[in-house]
N, C-alpha and C. Protein backbone atom coordinates (compact mmCIF):
# COMPACT_ATOMS: atom_id res chain seq x y z
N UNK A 1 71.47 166.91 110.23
CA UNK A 1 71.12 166.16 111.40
C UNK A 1 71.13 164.67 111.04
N UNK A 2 72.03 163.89 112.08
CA UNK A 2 71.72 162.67 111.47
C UNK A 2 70.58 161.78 111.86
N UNK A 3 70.70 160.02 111.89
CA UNK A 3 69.34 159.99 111.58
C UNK A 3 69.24 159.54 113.77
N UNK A 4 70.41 159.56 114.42
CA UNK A 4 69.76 159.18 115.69
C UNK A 4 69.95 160.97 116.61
N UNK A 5 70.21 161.84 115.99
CA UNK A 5 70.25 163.09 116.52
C UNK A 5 69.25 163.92 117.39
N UNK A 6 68.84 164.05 117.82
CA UNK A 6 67.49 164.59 118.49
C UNK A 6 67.64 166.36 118.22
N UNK A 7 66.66 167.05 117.92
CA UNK A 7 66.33 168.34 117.86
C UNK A 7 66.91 169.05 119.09
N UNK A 8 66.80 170.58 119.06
CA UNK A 8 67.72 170.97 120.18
C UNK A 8 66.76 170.92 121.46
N UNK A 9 67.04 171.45 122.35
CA UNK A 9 65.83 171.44 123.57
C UNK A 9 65.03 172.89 123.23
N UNK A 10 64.08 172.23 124.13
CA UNK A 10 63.00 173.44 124.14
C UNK A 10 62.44 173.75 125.22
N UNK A 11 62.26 175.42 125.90
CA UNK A 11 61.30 175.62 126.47
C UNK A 11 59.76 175.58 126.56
N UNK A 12 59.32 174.86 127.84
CA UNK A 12 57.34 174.84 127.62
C UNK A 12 57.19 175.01 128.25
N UNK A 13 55.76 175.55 128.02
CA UNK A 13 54.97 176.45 128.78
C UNK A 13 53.60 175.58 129.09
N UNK A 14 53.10 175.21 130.22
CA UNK A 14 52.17 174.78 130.88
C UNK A 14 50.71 175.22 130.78
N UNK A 15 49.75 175.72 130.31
CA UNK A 15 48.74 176.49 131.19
C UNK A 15 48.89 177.85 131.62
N UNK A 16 50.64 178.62 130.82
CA UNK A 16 50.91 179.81 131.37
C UNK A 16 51.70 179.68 132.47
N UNK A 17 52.40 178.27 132.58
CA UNK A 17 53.20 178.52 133.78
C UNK A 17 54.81 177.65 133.01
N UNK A 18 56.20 178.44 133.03
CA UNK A 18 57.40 177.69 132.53
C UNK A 18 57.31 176.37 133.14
N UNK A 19 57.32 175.11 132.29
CA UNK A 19 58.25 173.90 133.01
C UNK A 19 59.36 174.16 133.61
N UNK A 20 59.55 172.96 134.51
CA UNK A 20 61.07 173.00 135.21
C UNK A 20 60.75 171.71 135.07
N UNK A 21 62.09 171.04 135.49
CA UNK A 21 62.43 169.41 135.26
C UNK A 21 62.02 169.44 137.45
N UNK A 22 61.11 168.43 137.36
CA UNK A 22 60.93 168.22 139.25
C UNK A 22 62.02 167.51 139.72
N UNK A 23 63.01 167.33 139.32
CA UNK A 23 63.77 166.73 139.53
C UNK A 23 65.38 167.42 139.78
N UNK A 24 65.30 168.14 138.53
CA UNK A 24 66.52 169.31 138.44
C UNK A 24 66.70 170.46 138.12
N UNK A 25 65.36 170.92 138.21
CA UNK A 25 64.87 172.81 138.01
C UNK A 25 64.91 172.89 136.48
N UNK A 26 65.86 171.82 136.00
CA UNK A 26 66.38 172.44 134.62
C UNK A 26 65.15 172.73 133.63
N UNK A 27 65.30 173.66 132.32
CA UNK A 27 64.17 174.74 131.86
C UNK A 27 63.68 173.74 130.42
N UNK A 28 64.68 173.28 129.70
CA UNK A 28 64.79 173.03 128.64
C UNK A 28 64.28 171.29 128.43
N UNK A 29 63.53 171.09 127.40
CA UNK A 29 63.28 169.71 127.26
C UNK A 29 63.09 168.82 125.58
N UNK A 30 62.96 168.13 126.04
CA UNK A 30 63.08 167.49 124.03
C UNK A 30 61.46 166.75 124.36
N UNK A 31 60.92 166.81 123.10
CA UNK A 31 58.91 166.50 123.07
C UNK A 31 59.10 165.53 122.55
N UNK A 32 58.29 164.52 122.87
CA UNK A 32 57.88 163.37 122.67
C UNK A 32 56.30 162.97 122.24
N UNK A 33 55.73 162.59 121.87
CA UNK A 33 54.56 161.95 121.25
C UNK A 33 54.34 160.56 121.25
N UNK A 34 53.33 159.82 122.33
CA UNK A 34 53.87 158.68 123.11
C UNK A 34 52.10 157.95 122.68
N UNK A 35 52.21 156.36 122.12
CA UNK A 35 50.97 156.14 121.64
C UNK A 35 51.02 155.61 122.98
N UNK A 36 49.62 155.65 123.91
CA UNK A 36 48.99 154.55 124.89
C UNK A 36 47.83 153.46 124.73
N UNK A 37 48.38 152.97 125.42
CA UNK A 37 46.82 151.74 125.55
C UNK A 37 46.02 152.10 126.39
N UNK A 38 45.19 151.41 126.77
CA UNK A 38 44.41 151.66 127.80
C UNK A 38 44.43 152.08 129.05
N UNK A 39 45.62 150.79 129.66
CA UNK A 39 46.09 150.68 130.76
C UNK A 39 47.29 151.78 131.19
N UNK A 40 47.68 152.41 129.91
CA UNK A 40 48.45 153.53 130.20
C UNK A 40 50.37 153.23 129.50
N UNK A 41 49.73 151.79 129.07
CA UNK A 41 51.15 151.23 128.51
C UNK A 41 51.49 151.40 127.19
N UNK A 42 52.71 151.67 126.76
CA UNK A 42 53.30 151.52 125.18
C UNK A 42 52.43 150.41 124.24
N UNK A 43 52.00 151.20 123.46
CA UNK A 43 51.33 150.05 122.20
C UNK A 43 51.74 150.59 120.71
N UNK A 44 51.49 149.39 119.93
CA UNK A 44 51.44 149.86 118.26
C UNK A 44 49.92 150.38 117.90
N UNK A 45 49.13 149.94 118.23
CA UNK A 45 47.42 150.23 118.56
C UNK A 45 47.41 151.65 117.97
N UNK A 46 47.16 152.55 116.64
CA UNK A 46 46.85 153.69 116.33
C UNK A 46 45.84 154.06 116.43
N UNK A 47 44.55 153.66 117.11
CA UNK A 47 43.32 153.84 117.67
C UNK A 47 43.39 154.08 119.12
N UNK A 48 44.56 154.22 119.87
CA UNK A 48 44.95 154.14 120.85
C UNK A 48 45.08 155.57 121.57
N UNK A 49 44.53 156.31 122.58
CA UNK A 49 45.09 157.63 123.12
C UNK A 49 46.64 158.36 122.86
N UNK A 50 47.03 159.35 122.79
CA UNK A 50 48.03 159.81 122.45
C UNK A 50 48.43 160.66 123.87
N UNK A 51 49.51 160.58 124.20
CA UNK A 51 49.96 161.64 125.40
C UNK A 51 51.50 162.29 124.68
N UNK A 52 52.12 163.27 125.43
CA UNK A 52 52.84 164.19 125.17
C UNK A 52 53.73 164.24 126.26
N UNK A 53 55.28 163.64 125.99
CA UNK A 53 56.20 164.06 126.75
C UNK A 53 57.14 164.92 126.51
N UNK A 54 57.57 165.22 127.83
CA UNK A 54 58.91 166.35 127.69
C UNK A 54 60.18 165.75 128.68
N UNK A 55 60.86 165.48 127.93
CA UNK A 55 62.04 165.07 128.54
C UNK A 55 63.11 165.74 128.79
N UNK A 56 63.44 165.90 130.22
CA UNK A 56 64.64 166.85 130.55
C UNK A 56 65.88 166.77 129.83
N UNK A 57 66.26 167.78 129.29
CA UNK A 57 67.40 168.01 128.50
C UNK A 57 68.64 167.59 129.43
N UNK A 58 68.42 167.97 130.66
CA UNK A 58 69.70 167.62 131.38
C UNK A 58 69.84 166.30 132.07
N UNK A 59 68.71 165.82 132.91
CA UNK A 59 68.41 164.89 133.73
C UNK A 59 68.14 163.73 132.97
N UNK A 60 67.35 163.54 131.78
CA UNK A 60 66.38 162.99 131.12
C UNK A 60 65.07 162.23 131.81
N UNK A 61 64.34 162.43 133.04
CA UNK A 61 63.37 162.55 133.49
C UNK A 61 62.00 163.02 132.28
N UNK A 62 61.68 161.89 132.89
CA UNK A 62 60.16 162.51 131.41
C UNK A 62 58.72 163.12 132.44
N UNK A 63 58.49 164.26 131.71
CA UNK A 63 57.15 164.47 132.50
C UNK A 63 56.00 164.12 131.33
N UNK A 64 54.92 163.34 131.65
CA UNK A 64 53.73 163.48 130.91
C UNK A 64 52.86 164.21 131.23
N UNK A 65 52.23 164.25 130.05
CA UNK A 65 50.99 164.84 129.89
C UNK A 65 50.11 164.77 128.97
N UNK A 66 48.71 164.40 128.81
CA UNK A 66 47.57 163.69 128.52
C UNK A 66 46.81 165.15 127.52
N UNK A 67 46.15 164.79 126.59
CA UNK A 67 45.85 165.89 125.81
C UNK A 67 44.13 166.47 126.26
N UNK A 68 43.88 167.10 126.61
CA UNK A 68 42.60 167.19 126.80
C UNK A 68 41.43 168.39 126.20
């Protein structure tokens, strides 16, 4: 794999329920690990909240989601 290659897609599972992309049904997505600030914006801040995306494999639409 090289070094700008991304892993293959993946199916996730919700709470027990499959993702779909809201956008294009599609099943499959690539995970992300996204630091936030406060306000909900991109920071370097490692004291900072962590959220979890999934980005459509087909569309590339990102859905978040907040760890709780």
């Amino acid at each position: 794999m090289g070094l700008f290659d991304a892993p293959e897609p993946i199916g996730v599972e919700i709470k027990g329920h499959a993702l779909h992309c809201v956008i294009c049904r599609h099943p499959r997505f690539h995970r992300h690990k996204i630091k936030l600030d406060r306000a909900g914006l991109f920071t370097s801040d490692w004291s900072d909240p962590m959220a979890v995306s999934y980005e459509c494999a087909y569309c590339g639409y990102l859905h978040w989601f907040m760890p709780q």
